[in-house]
Protein backbone atom coordinates (compact mmCIF):
# COMPACT_ATOMS: atom_id res chain seq x y z
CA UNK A 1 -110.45 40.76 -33.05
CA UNK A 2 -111.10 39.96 -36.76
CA UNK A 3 -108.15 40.16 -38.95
CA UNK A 4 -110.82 41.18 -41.96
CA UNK A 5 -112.28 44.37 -40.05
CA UNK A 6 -110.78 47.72 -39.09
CA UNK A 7 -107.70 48.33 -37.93
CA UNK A 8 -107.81 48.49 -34.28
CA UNK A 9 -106.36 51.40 -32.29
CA UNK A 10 -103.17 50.02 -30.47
CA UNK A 11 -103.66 49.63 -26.41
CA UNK A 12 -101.17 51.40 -23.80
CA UNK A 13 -98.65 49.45 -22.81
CA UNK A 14 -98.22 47.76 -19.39
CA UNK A 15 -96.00 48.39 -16.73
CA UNK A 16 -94.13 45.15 -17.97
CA UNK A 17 -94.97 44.68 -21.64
CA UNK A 18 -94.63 46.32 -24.83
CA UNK A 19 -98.10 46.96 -27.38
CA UNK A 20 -98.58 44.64 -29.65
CA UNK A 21 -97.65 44.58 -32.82
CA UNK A 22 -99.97 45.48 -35.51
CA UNK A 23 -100.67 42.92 -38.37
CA UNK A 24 -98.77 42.97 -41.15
CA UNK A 25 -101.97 43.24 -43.96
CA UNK A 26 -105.01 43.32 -41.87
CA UNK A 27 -106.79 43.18 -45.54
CA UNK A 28 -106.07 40.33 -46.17
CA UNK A 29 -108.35 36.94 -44.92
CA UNK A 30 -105.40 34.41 -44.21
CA UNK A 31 -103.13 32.78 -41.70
CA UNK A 32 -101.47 35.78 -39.77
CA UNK A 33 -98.25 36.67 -40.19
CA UNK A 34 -95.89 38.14 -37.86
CA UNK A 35 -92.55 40.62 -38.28
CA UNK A 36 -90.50 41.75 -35.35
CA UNK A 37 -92.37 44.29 -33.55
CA UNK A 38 -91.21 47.75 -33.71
CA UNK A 39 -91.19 50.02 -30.72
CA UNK A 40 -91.25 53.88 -30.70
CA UNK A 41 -88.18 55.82 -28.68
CA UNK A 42 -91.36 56.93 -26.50
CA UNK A 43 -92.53 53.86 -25.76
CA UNK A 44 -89.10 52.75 -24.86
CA UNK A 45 -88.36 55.78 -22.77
CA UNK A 46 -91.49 55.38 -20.88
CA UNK A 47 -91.54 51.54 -20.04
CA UNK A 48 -89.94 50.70 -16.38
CA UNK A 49 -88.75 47.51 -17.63
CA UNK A 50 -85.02 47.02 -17.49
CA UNK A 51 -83.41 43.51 -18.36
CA UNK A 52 -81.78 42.20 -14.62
CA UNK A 53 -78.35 41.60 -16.68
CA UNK A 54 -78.01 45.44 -17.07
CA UNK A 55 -80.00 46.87 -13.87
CA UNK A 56 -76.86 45.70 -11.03
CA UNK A 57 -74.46 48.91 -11.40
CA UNK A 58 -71.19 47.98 -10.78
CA UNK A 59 -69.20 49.28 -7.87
CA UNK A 60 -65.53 51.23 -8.55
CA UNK A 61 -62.73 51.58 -6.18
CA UNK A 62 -62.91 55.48 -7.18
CA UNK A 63 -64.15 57.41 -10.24
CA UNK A 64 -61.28 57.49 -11.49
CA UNK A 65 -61.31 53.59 -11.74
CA UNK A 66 -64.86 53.44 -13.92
CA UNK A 67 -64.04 52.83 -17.29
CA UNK A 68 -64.29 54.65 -20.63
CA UNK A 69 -67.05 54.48 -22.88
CA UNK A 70 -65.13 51.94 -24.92
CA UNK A 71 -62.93 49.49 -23.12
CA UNK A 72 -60.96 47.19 -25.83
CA UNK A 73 -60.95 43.73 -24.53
CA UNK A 74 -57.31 42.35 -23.58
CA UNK A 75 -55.08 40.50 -26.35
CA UNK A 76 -55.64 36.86 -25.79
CA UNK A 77 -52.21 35.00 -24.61
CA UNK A 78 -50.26 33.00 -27.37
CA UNK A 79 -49.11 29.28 -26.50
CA UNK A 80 -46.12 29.77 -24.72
CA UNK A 81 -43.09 29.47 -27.27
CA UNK A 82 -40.78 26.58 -27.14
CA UNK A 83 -37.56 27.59 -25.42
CA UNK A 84 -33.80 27.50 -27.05
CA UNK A 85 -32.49 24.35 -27.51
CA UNK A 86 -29.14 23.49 -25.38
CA UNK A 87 -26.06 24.59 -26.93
CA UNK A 88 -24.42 21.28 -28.42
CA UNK A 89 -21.11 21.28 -26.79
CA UNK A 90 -18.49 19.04 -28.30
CA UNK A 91 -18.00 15.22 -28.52
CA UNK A 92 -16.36 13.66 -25.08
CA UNK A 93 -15.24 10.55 -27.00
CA UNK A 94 -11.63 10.62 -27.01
CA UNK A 95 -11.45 13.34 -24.58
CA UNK A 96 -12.02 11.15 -21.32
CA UNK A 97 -10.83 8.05 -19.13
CA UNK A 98 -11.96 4.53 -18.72
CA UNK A 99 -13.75 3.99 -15.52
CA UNK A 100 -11.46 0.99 -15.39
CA UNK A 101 -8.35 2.97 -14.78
CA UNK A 102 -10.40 5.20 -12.15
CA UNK A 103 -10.86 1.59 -10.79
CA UNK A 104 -7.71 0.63 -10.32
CA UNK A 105 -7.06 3.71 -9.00
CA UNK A 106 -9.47 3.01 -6.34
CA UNK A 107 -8.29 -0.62 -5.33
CA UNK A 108 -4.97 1.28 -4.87
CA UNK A 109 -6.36 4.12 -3.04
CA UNK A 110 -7.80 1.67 -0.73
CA UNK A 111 -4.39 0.14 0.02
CA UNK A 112 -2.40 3.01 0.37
CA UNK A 113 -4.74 3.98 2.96
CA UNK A 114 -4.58 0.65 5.12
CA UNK A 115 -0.39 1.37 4.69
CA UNK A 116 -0.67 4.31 6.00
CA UNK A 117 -2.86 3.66 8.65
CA UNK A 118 -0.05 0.68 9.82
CA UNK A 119 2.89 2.13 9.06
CA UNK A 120 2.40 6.24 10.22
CA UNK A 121 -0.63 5.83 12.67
CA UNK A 122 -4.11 7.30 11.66
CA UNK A 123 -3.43 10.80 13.99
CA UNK A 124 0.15 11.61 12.11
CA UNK A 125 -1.78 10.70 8.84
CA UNK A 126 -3.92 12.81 9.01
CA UNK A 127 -2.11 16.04 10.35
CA UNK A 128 0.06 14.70 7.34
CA UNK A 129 -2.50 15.02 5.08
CA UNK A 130 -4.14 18.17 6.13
CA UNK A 131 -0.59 19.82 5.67
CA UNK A 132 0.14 18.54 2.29
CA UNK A 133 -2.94 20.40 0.88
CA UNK A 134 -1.29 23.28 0.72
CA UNK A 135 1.58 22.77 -1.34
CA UNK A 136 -1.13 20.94 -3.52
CA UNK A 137 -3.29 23.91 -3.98
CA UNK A 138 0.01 26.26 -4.78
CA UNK A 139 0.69 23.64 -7.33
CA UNK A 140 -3.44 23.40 -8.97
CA UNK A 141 -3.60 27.86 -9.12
CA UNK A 142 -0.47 27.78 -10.91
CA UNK A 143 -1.73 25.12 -13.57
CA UNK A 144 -4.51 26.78 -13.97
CA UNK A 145 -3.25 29.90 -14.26
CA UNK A 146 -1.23 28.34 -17.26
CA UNK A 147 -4.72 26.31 -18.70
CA UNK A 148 -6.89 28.99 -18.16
CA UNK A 149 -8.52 29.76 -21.64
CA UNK A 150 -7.73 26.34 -22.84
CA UNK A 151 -9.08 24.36 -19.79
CA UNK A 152 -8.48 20.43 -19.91
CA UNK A 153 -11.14 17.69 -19.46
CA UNK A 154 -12.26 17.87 -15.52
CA UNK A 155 -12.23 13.84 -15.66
CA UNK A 156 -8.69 14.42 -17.46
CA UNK A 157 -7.80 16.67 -14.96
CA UNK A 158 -9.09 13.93 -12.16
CA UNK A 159 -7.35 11.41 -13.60
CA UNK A 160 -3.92 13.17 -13.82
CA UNK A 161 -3.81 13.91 -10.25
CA UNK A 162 -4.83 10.91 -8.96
CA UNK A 163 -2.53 8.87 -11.02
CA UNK A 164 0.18 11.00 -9.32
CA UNK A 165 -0.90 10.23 -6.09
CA UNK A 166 -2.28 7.13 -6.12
CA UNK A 167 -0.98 4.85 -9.04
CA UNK A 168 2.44 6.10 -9.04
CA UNK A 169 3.30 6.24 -5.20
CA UNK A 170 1.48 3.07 -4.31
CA UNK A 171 3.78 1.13 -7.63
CA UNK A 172 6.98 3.32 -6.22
CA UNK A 173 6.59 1.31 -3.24
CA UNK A 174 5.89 -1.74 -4.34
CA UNK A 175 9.47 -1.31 -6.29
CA UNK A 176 11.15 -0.27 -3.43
CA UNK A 177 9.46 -3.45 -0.70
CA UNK A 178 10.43 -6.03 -4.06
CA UNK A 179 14.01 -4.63 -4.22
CA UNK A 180 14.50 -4.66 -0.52
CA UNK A 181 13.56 -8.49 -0.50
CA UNK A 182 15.78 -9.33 -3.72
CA UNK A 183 18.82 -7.22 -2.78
CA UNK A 184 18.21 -6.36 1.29
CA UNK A 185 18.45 -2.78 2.26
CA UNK A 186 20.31 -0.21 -0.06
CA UNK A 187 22.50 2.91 0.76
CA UNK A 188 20.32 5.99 1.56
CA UNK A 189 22.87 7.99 -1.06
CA UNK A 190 21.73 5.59 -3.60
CA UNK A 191 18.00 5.31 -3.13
CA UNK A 192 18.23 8.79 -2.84
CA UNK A 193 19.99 9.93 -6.09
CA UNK A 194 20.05 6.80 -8.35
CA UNK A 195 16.56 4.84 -7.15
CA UNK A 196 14.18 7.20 -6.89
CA UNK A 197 14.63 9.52 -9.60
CA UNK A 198 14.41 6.64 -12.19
CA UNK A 199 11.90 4.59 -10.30
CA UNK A 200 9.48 7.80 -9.56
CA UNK A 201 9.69 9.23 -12.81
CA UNK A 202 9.20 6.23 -14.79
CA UNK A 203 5.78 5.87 -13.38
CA UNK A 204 4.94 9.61 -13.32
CA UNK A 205 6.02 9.56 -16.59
CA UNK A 206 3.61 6.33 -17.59
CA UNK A 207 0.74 8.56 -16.38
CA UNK A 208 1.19 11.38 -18.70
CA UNK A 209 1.83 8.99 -21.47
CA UNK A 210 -1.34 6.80 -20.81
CA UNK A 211 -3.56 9.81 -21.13
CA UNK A 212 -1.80 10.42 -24.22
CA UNK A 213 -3.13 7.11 -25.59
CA UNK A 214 -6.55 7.13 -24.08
CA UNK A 215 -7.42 10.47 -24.97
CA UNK A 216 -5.51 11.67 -27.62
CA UNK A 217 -7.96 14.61 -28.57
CA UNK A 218 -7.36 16.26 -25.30
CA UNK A 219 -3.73 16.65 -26.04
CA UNK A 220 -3.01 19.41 -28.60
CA UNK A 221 0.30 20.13 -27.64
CA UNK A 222 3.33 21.09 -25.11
CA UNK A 223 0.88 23.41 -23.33
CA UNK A 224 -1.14 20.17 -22.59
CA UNK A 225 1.54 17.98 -21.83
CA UNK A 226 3.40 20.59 -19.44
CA UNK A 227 -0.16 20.80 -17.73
CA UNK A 228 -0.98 16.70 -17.43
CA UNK A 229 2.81 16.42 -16.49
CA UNK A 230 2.86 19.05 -13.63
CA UNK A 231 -0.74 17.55 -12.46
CA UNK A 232 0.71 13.98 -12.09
CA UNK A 233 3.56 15.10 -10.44
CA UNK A 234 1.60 17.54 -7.83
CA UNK A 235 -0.19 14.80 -6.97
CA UNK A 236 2.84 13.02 -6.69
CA UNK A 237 4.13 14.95 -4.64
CA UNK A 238 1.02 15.41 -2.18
CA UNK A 239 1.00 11.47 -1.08
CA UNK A 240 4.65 11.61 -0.64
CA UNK A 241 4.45 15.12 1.56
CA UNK A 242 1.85 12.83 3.94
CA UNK A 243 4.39 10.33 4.86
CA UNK A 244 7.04 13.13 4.95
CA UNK A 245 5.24 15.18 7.53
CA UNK A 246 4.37 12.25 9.54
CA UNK A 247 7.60 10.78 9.95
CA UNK A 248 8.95 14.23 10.76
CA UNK A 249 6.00 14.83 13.65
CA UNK A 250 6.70 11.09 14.83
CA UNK A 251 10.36 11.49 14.64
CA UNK A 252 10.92 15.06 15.89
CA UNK A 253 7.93 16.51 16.81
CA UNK A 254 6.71 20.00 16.18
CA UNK A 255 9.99 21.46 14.99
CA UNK A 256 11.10 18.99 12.75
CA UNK A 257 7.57 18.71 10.99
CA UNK A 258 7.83 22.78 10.60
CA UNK A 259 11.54 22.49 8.99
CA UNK A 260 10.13 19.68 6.76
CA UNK A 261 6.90 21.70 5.76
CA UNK A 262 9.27 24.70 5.34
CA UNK A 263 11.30 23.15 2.63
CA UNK A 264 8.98 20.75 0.87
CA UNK A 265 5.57 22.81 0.75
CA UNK A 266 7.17 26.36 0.74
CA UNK A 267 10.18 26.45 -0.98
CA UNK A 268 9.60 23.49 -3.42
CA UNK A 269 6.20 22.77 -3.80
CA UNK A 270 6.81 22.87 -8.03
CA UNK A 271 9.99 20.60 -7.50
CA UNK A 272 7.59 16.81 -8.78
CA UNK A 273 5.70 19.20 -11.38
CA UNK A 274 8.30 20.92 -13.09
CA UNK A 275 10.28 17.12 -13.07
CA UNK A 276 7.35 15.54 -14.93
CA UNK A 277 6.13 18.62 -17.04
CA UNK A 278 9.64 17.77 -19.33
CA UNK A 279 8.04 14.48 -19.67
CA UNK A 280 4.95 15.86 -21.03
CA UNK A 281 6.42 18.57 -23.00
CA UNK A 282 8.08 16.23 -24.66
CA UNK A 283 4.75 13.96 -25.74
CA UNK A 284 3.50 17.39 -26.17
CA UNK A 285 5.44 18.27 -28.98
CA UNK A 286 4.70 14.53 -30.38
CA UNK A 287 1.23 14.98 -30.66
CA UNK A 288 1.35 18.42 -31.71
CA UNK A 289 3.27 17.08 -34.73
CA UNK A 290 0.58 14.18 -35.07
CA UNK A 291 3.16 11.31 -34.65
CA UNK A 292 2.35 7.38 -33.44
CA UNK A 293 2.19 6.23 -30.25
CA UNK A 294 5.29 4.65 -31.20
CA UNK A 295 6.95 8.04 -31.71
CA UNK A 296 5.25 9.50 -28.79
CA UNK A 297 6.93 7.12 -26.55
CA UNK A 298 10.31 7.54 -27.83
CA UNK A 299 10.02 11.43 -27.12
CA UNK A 300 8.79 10.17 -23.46
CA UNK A 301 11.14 8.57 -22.96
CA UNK A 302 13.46 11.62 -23.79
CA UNK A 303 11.80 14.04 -21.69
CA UNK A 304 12.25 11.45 -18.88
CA UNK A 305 15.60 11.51 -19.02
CA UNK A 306 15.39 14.83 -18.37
CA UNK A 307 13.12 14.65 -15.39
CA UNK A 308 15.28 12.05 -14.40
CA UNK A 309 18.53 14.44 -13.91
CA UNK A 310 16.74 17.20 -12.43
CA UNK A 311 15.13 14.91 -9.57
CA UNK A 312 18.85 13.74 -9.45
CA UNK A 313 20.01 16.74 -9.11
CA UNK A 314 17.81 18.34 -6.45
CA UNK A 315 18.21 15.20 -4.25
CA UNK A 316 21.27 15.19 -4.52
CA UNK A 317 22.01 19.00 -3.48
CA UNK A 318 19.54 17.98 -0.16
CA UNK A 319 22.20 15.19 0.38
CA UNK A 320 25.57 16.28 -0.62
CA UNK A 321 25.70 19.70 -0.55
CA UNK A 322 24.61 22.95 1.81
CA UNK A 323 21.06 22.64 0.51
CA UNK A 324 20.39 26.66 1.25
CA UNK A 325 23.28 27.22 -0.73
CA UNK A 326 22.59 25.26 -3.93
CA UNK A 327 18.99 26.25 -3.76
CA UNK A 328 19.51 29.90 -4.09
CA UNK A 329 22.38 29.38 -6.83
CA UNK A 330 20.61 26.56 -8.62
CA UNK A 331 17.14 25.56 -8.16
CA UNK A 332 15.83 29.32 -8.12
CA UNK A 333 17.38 29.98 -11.75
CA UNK A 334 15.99 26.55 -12.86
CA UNK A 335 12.74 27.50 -11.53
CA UNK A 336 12.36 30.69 -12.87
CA UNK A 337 13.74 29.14 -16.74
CA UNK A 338 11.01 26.82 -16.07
CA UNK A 339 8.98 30.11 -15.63
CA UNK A 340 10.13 31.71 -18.37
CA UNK A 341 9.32 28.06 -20.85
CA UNK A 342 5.90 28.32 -19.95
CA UNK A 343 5.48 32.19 -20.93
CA UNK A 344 7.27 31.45 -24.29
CA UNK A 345 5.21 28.33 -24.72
CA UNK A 346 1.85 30.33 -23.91
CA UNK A 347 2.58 32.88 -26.50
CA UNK A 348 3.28 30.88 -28.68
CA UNK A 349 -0.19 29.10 -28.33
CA UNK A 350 -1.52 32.63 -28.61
CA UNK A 351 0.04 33.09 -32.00
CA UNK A 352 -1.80 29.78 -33.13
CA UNK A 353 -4.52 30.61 -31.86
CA UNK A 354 -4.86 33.79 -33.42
CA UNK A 355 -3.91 32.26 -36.50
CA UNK A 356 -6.45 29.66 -36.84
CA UNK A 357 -9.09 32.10 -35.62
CA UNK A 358 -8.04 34.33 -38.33
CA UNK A 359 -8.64 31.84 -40.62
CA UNK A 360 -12.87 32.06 -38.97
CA UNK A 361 -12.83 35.90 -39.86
CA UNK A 362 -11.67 35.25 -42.94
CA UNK A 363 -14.58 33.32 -43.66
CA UNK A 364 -17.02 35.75 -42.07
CA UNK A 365 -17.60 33.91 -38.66
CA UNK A 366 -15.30 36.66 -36.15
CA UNK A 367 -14.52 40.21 -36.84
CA UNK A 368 -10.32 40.80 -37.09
CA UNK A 369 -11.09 42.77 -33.73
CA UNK A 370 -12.36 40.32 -32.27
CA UNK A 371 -9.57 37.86 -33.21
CA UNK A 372 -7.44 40.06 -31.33
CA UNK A 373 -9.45 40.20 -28.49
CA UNK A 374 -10.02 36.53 -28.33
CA UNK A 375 -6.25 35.53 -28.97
CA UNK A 376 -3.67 37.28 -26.98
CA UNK A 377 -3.80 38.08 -23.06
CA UNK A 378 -3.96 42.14 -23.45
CA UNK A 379 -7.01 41.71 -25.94
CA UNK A 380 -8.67 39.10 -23.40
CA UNK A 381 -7.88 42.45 -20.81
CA UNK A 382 -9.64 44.52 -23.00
CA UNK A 383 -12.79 42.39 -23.40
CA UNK A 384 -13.57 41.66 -19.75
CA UNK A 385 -13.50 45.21 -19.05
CA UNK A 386 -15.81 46.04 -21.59
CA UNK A 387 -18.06 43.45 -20.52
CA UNK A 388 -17.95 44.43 -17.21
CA UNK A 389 -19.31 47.65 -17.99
CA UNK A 390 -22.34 45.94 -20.15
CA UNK A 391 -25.92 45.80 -18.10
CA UNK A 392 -25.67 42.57 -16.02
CA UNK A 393 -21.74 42.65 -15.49
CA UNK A 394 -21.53 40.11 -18.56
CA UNK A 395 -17.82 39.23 -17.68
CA UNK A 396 -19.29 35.16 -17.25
CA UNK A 397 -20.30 35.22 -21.33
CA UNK A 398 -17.16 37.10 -22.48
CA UNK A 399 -15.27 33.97 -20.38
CA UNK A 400 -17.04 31.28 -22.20
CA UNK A 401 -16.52 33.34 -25.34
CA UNK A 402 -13.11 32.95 -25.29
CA UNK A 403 -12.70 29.33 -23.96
CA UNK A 404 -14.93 28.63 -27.01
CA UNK A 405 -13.32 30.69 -29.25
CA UNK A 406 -9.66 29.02 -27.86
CA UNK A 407 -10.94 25.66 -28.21
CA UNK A 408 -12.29 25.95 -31.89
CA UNK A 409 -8.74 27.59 -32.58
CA UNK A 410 -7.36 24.16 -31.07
CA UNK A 411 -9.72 21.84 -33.25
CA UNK A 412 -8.92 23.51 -36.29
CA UNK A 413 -5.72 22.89 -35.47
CA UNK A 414 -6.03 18.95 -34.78
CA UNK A 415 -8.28 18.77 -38.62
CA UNK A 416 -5.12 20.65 -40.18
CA UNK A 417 -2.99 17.50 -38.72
CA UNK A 418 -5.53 15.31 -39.67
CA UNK A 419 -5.64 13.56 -36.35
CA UNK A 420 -9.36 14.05 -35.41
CA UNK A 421 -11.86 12.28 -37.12
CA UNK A 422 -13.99 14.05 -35.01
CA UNK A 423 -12.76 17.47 -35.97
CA UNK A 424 -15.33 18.25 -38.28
CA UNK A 425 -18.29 17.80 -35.33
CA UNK A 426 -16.83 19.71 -32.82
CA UNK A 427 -16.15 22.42 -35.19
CA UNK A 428 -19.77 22.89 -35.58
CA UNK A 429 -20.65 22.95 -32.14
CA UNK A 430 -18.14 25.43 -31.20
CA UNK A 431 -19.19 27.72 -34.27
CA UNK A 432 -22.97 27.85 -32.95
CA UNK A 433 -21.95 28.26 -29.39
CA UNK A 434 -19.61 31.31 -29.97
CA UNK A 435 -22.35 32.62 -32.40
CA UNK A 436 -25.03 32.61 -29.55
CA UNK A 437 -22.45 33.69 -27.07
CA UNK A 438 -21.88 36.90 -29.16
CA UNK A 439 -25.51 37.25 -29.12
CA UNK A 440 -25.99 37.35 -25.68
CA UNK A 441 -22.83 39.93 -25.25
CA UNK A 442 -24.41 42.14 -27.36
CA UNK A 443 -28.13 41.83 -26.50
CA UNK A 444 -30.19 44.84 -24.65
């Protein structure tokens, strides 16, 4: 058609195709130009043409599963957010063991076990040893009954106990084979009451001291040296028990080895602890006044003496004396005094503690409640049960909320003595961790 004549009368459509468009100016002689074509609602109704994108219907589990007019697309995912960072928990340095000493230990170890193995016969060693694990355990509860909130090092705690047991027996011997080849044998009265007591509690004794000078951080005070003291002398104790109960099974069979488990893992498994706990009390109350190694030793050497007369005493009553008899009358009551020390030394750790902690809420970090519940044993009552009753059972946070909270008391107490350098760090790290820890108690 001519785009200078008349307008032409639009065609139908086909099946397929929309009319054409008429020109924009058909008046007009020049290049043609083009808009969009516009299409009536007719012409759209009456066209079979349906784009294939639209014409596949979808097919629904039910009708009530087709959607609404207007679906809203789903929120598109965020990048995941970075999780917490670790608690910092505080420095080790100071608060830990050579792996030298845990080396020497092990040379030792090795050679206690070949003298065993010559001397007592593998079998009776090792019904020895199976026996002696109990008095050990009776021993490791009660400690930790007593270290409970303010738990020591674990490698402290390693250490102490195999000192006892290792270090200490295998030098006891070695004193005892070089005085039998310098003297010859001795009385059984004297190795008894004079030898062993000063020989066995020297080198107990060396033990508590040594962690005193390798990690002086971890010892705050009589609590601490009463607990490295009865841990070296449990230990202590357990080697010796061995060769006790093998001897007695060699010697007498069955019913001597019962007698000898009887008295020495039943009715005096605390006898080498509560010796050597004097010991460390009495370093104890050295460091807790920040004195010198110098000063420290002196005051070990005090509380030795002690230990000394005690182990004189009770092997003495086993020698002399009906040992029944001076039990009941003399080793219960010292027992239960010993008893008694550690409740009176326990609250008084609780009345530092709730001091220094005090000294946090008055600076806004703890609530005076919560000094109270973090400081003293009823209070500590108080908050389990009221974290057991929080969703979760969150008794396991409330725990490490108070061995923080105790432990923060205890470094304050070390940067008021002026004995950490390190004070300062740990400080921090215990103030964020109880922080979070509250957070976590209280979260829903």
């Amino acid at each position: 058609m001519s785009f200078g004549g008349p307008p032409q009368q639009p065609q139908q459509p086909s099946p397929y195709t929309p009319p054409p468009a008429q020109p924009a100016n058909p008046s007009q002689h020049s290049a043609p130009q083009y808009s969009a074509p516009q299409y009536s609602a007719p012409q759209y109704a009456q066209s079979p043409y349906t784009p294939p994108q639209f014409s596949a219907q979808p097919a629904y589990a039910s009708a009530l599963a087709q959607p609404t007019p207007y679906t809203p697309p789903a929120p598109v995912a965020p990048a995941p957010a970075p999780s917490l960072p670790a608690l910092p928990v505080p420095t080790k340095k100071g608060r830990t063991v050579s792996l030298w000493l845990f080396a020497f230990l092990g040379f030792l170890l090795l050679a206690l076990i070949g003298y065993f193995g010559w001397a007592l016969g593998p079998m009776a060693s090792v019904i020895g040893l199976v026996l002696a694990l109990i008095p050990l355990t009776i021993v490791f509860l009660g400690v930790r009954i007593i270290d409970r909130w303010d738990p020591e090092p674990k490698r402290l705690v390693i250490f102490a106990i195999a000192w006892g047991a290792v270090a200490a027996i295998g030098l006891t011997l070695l004193v005892d084979i070089g005085l039998t080849l310098l003297v010859g044998l001795r009385d059984d009265t004297f190795s008894a009451v004079v030898q062993a007591p000063i020989v066995e509690e020297f080198w107990k004794g060396l033990g508590v001291f040594l962690i005193f000078l390798v990690a002086r951080r971890a010892f705050d005070g009589p609590v601490d040296g009463v607990v490295y003291g009865a841990l070296v002398g449990a230990g202590f104790a357990f080697t010796e028990n061995i060769q006790y109960f093998a001897i007695s099974l060699i010697e007498g069979g069955g019913s001597q080895l019962t007698i000898t488990f009887v008295v020495r893992a039943l009715l005096s498994p605390f006898a080498h602890a509560m010796f050597t706990a004097l010991t460390g009390f009495a370093i104890g109350l050295a460091a807790r006044r920040h004195s010198s190694a110098g000063v420290a030793l002196g005051a070990g050497l005090l509380g030795m003496l002690g230990a000394i007369l005690l182990h004189a005493l009770w092997n003495g009553s086993a020698t002399f004396a009906d040992f029944f008899g001076l039990y009941f009358t003399l080793q219960v009551p010292l027992f239960l005094g010993f008893i008694f020390g550690i409740i009176a030394l326990r609250r008084e750790e609780a009345r530092l503690t709730k001091s220094r902690l005090g000294e946090y809420a008055a600076a806004g970090w703890f609530t005076p409640e919560e000094v109270t519940m973090l400081a003293t044993p009823a209070g500590r009552k108080v908050g389990l049960t009221w974290a057991a009753q929080l969703r979760g059972d969150r008794r396991p946070l409330m725990r490490e909320f108070i061995k923080d909270a105790t432990a923060l008391a205890a470094v304050r107490q070390r940067a008021i003595t002026g004995r950490d350098p390190l004070a300062a760090e740990d400080e921090r790290a215990l103030l964020i961790r109880t922080r979070a820890t509250r957070a976590a108690l209280l979260a829903y």
